[in-house]
N, C-alpha and C. Protein backbone atom coordinates (compact mmCIF):
# COMPACT_ATOMS: atom_id res chain seq x y z
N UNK A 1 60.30 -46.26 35.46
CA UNK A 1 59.01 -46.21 36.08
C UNK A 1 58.08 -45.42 35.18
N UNK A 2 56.56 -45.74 35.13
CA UNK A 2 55.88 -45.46 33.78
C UNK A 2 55.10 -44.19 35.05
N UNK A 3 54.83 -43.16 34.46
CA UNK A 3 54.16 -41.96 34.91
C UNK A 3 52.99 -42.00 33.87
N UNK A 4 51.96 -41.20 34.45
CA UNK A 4 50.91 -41.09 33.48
C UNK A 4 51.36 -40.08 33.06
N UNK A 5 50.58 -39.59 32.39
CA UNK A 5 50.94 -37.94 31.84
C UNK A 5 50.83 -36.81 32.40
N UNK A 6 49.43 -36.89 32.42
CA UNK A 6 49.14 -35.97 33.95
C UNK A 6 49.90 -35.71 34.92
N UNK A 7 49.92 -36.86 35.84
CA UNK A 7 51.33 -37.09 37.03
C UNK A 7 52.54 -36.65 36.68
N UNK A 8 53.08 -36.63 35.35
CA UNK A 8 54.52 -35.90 34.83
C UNK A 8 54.43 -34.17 34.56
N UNK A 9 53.20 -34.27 33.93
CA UNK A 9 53.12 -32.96 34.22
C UNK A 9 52.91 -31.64 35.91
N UNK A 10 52.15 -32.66 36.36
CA UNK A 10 51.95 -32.31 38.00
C UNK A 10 53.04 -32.24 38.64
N UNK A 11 54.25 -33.25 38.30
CA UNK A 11 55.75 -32.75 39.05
C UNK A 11 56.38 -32.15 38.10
N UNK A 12 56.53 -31.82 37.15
CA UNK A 12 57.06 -30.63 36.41
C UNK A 12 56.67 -29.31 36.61
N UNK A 13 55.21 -29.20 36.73
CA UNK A 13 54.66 -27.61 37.95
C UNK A 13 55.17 -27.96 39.17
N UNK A 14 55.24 -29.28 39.84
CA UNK A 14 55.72 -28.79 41.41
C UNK A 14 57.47 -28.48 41.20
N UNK A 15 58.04 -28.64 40.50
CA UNK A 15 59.24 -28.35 40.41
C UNK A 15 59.77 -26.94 40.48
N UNK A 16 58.97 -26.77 39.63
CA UNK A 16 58.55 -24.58 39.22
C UNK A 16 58.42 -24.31 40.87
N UNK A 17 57.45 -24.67 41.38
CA UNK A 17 57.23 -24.44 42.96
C UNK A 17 57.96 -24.98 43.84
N UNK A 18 58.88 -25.40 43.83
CA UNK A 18 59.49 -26.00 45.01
C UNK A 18 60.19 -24.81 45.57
N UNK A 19 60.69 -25.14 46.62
CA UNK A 19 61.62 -24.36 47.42
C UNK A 19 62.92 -23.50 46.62
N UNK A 20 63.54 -25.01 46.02
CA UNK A 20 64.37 -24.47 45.40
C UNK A 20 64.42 -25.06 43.78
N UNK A 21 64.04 -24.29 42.77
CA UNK A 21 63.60 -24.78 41.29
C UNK A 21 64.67 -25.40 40.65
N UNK A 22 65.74 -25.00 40.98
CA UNK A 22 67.14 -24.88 40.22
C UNK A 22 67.08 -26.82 39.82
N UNK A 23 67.54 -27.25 38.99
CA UNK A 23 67.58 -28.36 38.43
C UNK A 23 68.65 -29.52 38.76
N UNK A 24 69.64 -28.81 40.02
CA UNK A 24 70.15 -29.66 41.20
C UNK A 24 69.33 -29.85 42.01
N UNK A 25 68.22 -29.53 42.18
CA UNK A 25 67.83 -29.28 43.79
C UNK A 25 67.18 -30.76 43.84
N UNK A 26 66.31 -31.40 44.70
CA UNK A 26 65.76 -32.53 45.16
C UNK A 26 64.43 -31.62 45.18
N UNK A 27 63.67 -32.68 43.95
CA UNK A 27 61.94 -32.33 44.17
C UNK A 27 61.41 -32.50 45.55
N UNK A 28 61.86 -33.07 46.18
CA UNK A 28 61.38 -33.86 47.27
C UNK A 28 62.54 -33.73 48.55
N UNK A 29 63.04 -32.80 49.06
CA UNK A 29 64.59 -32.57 49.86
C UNK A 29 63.76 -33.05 51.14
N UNK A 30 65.09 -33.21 52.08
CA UNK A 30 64.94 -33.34 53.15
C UNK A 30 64.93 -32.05 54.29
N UNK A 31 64.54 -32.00 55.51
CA UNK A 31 64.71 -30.64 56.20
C UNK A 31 65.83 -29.37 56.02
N UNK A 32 66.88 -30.03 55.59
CA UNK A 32 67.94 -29.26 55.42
C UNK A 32 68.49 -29.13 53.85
N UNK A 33 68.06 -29.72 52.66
CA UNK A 33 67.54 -29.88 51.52
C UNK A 33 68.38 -30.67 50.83
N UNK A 34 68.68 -31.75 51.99
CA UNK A 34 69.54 -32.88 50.98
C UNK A 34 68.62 -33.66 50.50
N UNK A 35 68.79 -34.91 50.02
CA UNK A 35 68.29 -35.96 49.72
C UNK A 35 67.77 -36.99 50.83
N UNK A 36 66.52 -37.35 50.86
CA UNK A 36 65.81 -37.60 51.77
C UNK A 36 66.84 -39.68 52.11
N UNK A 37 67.01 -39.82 53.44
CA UNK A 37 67.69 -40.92 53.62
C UNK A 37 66.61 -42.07 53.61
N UNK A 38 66.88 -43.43 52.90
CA UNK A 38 65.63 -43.92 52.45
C UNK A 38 65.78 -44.60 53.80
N UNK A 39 66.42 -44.95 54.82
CA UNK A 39 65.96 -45.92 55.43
C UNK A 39 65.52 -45.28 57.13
N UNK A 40 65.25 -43.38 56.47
CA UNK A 40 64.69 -42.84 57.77
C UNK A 40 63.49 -43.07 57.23
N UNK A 41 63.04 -42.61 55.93
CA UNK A 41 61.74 -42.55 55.10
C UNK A 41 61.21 -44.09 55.66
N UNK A 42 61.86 -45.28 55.53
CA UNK A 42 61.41 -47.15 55.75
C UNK A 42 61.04 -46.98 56.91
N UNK A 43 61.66 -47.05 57.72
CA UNK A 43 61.38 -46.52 59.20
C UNK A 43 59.98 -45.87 59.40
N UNK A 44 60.59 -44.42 58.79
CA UNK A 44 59.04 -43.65 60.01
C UNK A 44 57.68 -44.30 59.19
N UNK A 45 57.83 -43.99 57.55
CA UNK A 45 56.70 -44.20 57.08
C UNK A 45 56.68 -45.73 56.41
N UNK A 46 57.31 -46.29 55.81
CA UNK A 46 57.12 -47.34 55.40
C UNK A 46 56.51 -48.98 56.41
N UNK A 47 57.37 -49.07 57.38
CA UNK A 47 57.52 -50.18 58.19
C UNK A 47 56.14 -50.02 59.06
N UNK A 48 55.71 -48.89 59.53
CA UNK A 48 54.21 -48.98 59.79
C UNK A 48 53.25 -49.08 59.20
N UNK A 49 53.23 -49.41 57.90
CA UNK A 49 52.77 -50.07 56.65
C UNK A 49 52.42 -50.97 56.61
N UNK A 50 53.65 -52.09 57.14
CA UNK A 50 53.65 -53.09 57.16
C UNK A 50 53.79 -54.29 55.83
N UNK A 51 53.62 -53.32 55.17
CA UNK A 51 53.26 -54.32 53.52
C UNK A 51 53.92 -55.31 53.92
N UNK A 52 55.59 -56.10 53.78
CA UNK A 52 56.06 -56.92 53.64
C UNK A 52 55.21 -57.97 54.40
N UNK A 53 55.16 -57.19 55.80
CA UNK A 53 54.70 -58.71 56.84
C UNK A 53 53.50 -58.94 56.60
N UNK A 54 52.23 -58.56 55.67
CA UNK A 54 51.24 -58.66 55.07
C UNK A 54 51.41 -59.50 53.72
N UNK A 55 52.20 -59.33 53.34
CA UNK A 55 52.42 -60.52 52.48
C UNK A 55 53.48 -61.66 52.81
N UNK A 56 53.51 -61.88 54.30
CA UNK A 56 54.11 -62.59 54.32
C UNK A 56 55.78 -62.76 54.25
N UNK A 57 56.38 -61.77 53.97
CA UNK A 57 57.69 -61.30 53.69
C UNK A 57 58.40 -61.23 54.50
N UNK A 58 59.81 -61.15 55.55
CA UNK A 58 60.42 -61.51 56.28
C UNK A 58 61.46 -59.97 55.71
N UNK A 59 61.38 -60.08 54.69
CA UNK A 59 62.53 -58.56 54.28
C UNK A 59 61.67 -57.86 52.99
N UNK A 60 62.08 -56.56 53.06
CA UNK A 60 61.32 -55.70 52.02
C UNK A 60 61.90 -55.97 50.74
N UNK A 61 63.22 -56.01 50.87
CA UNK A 61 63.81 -56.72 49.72
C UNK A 61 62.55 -57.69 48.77
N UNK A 62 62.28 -58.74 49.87
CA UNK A 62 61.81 -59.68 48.61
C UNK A 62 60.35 -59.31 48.59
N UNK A 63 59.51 -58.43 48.90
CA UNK A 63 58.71 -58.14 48.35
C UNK A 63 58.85 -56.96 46.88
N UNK A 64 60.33 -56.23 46.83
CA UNK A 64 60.28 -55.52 46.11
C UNK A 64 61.12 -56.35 44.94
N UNK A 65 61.41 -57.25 45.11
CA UNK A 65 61.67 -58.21 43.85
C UNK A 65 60.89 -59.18 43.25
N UNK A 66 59.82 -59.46 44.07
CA UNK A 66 58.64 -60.12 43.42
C UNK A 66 57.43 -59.56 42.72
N UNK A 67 57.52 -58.47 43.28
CA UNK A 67 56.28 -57.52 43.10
C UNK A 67 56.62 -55.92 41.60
N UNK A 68 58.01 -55.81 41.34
CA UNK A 68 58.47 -54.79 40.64
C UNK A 68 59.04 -55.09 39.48
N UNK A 69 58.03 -55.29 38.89
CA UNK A 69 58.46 -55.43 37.39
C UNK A 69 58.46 -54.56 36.51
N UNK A 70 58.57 -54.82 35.08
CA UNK A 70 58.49 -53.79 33.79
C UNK A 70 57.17 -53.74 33.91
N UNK A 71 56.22 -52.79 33.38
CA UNK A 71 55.25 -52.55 33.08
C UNK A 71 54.72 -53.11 31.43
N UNK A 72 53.97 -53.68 30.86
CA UNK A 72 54.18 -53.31 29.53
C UNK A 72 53.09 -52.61 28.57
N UNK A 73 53.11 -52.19 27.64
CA UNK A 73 52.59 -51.03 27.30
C UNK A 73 51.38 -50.63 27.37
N UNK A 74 50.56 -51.78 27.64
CA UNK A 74 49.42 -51.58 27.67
C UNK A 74 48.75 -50.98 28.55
N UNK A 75 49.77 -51.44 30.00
CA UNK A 75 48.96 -51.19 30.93
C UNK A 75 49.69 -49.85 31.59
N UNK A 76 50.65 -49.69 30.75
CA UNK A 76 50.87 -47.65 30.96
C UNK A 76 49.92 -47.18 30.60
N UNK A 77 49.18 -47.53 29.28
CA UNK A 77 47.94 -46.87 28.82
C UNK A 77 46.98 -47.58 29.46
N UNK A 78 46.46 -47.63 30.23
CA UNK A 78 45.35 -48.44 30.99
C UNK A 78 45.30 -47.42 32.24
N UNK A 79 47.15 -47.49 32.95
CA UNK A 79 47.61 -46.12 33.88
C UNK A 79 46.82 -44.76 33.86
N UNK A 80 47.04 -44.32 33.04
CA UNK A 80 47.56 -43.38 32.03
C UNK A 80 45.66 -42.78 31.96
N UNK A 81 44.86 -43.93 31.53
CA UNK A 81 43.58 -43.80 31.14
C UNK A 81 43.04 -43.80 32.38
N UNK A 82 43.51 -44.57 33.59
CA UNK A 82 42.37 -44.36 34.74
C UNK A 82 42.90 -42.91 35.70
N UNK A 83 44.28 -42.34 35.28
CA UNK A 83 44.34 -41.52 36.07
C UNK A 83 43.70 -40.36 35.13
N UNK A 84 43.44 -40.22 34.07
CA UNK A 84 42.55 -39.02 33.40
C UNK A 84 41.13 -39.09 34.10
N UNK A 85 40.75 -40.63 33.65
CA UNK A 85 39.08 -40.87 34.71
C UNK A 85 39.14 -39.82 35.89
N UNK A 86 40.47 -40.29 36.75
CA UNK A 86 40.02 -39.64 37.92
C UNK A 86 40.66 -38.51 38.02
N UNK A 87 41.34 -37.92 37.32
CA UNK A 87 41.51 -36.75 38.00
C UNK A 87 40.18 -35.60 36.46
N UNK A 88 39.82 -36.49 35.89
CA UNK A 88 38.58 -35.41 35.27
C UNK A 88 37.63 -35.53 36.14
N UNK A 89 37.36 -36.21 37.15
CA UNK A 89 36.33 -36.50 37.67
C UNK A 89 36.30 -35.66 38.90
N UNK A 90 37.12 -35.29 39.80
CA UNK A 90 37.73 -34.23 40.73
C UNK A 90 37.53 -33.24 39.99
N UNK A 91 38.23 -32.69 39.04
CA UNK A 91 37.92 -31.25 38.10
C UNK A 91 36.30 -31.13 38.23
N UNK A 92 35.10 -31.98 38.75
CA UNK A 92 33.59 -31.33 37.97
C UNK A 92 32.91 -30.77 39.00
């Protein structure tokens, strides 16, 4: 998955800050600081979303196989360039 730069750097400080820094821990833990279960995460937050049944989709599956591809390089740098736009633009 292509990160801008910015964004890699922004979870590399939240890492420093997390709960627990140590380089086992889960950037992102669950209440008790395991690893968050993806199909409580689909559930509470995803499925009221709705994406799939907005495109028409019957399972999330096949929206995440039609829709998730490689990136290619350009448009990391395209990424990359609109998230500087905006996050210089917040900084003024």
């Amino acid at each position: 998955m292509h990160l801008p730069d910015g964004l890699a750097a922004g979870l590399k400080l939240w890492k420093l800050e997390c709960p627990d820094p140590s380089p086992e821990a889960f950037m992102f833990p669950n209440a008790d600081g395991g690893f968050i279960d993806t199909s409580n995460y689909r559930n509470r937050i995803l499925k009221p979303l709705g994406i799939q049944s907005h495109l028409r989709h019957s399972r999330a599956d096949t929206t995440a196989n039609e829709y998730m591809q490689e990136l290619p390089k350009s448009v990391q740098l395209m990424v990359g360039t609109v998230y500087e736009m905006l996050t210089s633009a917040t900084a003024r």
